[in-house]
N, C-alpha and C. Protein backbone atom coordinates (compact mmCIF):
# COMPACT_ATOMS: atom_id res chain seq x y z
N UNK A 1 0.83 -1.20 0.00
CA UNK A 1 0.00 0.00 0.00
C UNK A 1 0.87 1.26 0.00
N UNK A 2 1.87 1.69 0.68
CA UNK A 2 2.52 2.23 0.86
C UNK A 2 3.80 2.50 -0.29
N UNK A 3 4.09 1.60 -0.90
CA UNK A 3 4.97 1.73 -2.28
C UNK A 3 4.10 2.09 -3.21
N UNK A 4 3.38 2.02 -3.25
CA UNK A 4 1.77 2.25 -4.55
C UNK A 4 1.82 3.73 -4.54
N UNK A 5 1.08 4.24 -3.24
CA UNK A 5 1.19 5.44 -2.75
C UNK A 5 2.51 6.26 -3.49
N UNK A 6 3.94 5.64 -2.95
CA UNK A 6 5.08 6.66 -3.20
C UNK A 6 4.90 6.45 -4.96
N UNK A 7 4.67 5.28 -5.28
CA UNK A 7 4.99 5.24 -6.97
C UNK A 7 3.74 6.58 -7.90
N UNK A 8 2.47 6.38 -7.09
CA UNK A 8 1.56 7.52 -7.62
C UNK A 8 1.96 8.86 -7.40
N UNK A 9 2.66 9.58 -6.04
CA UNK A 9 2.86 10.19 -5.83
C UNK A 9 4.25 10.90 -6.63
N UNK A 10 5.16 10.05 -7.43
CA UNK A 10 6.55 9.98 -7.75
C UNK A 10 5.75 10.37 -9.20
N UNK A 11 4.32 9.65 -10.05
CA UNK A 11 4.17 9.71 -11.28
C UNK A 11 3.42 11.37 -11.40
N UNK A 12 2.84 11.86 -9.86
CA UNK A 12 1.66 13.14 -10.30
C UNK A 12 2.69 14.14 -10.11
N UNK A 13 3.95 13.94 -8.83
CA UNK A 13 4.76 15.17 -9.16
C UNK A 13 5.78 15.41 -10.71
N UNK A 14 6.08 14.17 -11.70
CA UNK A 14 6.60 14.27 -12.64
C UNK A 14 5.34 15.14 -14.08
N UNK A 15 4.29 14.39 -13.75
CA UNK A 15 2.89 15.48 -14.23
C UNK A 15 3.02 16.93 -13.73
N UNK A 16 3.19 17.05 -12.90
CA UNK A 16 3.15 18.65 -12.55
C UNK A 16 4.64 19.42 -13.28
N UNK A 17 5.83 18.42 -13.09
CA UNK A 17 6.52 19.31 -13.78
C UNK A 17 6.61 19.41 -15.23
N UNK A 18 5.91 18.44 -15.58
CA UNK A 18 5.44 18.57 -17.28
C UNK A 18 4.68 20.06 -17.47
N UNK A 19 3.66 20.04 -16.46
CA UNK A 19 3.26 20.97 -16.66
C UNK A 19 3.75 22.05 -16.62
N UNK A 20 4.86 22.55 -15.56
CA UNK A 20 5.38 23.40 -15.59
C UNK A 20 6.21 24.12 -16.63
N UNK A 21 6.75 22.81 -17.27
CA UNK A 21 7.59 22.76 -18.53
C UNK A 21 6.32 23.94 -19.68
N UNK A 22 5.41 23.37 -19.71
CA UNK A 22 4.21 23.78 -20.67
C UNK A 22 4.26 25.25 -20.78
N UNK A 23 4.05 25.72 -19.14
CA UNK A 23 3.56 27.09 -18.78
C UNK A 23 4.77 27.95 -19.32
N UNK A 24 6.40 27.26 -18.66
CA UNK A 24 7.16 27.79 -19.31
C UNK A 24 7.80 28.32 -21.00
N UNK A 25 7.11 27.41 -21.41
CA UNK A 25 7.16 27.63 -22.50
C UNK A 25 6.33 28.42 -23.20
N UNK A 26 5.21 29.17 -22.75
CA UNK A 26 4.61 30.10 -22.86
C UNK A 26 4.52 31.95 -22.66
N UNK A 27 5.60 31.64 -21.58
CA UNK A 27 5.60 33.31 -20.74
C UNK A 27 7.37 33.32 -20.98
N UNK A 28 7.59 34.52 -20.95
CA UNK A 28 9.41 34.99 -20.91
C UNK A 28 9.35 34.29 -19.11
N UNK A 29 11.02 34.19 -19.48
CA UNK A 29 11.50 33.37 -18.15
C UNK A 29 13.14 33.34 -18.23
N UNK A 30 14.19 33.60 -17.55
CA UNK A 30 14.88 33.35 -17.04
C UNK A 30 15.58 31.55 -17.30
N UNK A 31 16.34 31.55 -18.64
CA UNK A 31 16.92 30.22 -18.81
C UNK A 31 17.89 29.90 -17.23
N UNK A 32 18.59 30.70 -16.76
CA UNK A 32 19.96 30.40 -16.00
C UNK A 32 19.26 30.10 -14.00
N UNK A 33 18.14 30.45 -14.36
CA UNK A 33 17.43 30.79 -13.09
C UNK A 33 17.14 29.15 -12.52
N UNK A 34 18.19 28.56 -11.41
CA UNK A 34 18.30 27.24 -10.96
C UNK A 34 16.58 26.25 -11.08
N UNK A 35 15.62 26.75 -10.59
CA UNK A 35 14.52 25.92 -10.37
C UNK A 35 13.96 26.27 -12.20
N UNK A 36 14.03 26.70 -12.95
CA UNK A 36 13.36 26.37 -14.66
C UNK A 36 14.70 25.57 -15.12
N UNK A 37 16.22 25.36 -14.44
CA UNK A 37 17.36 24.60 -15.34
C UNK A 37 16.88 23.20 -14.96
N UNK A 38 16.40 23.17 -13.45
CA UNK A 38 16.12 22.05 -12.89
C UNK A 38 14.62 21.29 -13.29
N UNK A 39 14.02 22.28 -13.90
CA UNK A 39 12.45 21.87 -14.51
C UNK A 39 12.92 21.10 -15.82
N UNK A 40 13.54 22.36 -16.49
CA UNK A 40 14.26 21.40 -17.91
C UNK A 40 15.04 20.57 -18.10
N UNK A 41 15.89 20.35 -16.90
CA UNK A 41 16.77 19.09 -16.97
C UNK A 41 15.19 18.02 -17.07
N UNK A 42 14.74 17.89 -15.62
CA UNK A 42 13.77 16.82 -15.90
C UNK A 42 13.10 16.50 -17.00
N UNK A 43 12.36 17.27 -17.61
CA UNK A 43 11.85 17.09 -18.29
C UNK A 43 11.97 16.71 -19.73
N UNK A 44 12.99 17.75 -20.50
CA UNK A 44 13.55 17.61 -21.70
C UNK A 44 14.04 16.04 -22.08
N UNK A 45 14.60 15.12 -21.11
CA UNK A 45 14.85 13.73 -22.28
C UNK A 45 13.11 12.87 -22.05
N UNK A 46 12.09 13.09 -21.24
CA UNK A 46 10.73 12.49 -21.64
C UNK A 46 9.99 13.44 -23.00
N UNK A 47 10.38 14.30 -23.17
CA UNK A 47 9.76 14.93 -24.28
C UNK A 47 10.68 14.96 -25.30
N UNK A 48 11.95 15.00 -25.27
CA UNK A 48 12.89 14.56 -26.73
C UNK A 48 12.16 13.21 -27.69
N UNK A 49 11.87 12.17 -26.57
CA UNK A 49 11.28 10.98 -26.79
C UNK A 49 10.21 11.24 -28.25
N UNK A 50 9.18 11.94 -27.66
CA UNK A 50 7.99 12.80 -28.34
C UNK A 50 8.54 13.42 -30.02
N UNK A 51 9.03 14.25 -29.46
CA UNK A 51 9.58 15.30 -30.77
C UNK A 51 10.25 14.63 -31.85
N UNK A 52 11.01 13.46 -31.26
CA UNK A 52 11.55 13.00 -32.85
C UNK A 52 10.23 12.21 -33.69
N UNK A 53 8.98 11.97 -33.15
CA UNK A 53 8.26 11.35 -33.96
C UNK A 53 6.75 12.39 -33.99
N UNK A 54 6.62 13.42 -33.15
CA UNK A 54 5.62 14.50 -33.25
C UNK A 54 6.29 15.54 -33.55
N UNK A 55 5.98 15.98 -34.97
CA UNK A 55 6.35 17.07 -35.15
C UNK A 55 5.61 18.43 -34.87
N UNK A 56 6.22 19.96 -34.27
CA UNK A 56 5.67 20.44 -34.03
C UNK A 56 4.26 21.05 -35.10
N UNK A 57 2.99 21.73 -34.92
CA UNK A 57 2.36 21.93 -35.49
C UNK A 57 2.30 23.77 -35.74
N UNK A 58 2.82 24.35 -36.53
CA UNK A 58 3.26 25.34 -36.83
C UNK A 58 3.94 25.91 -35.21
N UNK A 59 3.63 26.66 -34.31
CA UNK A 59 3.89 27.05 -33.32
C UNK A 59 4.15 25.91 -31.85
N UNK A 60 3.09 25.20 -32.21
CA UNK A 60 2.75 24.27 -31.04
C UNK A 60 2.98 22.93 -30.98
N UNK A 61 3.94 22.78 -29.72
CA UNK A 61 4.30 21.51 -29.88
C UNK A 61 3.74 20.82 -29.09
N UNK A 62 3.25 19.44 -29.79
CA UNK A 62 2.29 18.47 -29.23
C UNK A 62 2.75 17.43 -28.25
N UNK A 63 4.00 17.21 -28.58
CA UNK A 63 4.68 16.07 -27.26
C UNK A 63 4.39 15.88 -26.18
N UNK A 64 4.11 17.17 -25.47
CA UNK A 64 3.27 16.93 -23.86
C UNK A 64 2.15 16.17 -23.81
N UNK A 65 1.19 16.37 -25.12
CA UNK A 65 0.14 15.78 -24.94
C UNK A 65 0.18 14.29 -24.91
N UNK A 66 1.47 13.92 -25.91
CA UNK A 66 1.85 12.42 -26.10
C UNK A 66 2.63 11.87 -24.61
N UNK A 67 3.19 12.58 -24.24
CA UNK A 67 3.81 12.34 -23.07
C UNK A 67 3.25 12.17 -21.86
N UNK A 68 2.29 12.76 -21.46
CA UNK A 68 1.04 12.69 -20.93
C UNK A 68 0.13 11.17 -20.98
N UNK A 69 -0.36 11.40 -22.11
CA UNK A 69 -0.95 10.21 -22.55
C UNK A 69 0.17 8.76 -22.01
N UNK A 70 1.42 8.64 -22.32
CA UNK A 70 2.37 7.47 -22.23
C UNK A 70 2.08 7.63 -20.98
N UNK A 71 2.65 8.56 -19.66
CA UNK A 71 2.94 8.88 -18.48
C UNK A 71 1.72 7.85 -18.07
N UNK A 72 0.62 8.29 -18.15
CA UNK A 72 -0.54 7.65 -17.24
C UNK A 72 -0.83 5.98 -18.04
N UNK A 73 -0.27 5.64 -19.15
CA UNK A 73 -0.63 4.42 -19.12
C UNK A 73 0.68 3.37 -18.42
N UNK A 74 2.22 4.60 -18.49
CA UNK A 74 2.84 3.47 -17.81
C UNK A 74 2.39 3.18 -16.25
N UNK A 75 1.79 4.73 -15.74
CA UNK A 75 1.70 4.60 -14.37
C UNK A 75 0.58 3.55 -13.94
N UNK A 76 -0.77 4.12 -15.11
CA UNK A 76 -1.67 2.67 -13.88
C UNK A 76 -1.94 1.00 -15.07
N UNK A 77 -1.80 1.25 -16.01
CA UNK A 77 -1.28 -0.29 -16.50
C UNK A 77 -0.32 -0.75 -16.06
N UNK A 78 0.89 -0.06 -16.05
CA UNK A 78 2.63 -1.07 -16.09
C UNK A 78 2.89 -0.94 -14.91
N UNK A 79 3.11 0.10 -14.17
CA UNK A 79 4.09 -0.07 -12.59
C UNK A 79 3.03 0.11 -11.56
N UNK A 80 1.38 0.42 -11.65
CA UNK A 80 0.78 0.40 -10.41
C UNK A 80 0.61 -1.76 -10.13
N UNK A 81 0.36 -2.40 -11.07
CA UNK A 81 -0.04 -3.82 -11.28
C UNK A 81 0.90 -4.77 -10.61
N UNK A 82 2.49 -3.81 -10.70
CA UNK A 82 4.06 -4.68 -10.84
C UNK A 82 3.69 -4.34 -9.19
N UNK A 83 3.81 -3.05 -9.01
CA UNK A 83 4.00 -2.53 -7.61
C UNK A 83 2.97 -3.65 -6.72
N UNK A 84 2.02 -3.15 -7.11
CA UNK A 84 0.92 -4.42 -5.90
C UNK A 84 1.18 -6.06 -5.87
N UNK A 85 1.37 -6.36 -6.88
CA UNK A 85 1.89 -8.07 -6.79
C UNK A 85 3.19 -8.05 -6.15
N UNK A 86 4.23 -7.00 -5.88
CA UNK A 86 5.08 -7.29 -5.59
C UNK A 86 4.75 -6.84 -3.73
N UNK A 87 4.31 -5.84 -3.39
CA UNK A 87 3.66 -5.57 -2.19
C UNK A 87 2.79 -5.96 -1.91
C-alpha cells in the first residue's frame, strides 16, 4: 500500500513538472534561473522521446500531450499492477 502510494505520488509530481515545462514555454523566463534549469533538466529527455516522432504543429508543440498520454498508461497499466503483486 505504501509503495503504490510513493509510486503515484513519484508519477503526479513528474505530471506537474510537465506541466510546468508547458507554462514555461509560454511566458518569458529566465533560462539560468536554478529551479526552470532544474524543470528542464527533468523534463527535456521524456519529451525529446515525443519530438523526434511528433512534429511540431506550426507554433505548437504536441509532445506533452503524447507524453502525458504514455505517463498515465505506464503509471496505472505497467508499474501500479508490478507494484501491488510485488507488495
Amino acid at each position: 500500500m505504501f509503495a503504490e502510494k510513493v509510486v503515484n505520488v513519484a508519477f503526479e509530481v513528474y505530471k506537474f513538472i510537465l506541466i510546468a515545462r508547458i507554462i514555461l514555454s509560454f511566458i518569458r523566463h529566465n533560462p539560468h534561473n536554478p529551479v526552470i534549469k532544474f524543470i528542464y533538466e527533468l523534463s527535456e529527455p521524456f519529451l525529446a522521446i515525443f519530438r523526434r516522432f511528433i512534429p511540431p504543429v506550426g507554433m505548437i508543440d504536441l509532445s506533452p500531450i503524447a507524453a502525458f498520454i504514455v505517463l498515465s498508461i505506464i503509471q496505472y497499466w505497467i508499474v501500479l499492477p508490478i507494484v501491488r503483486d510485488i507488495f
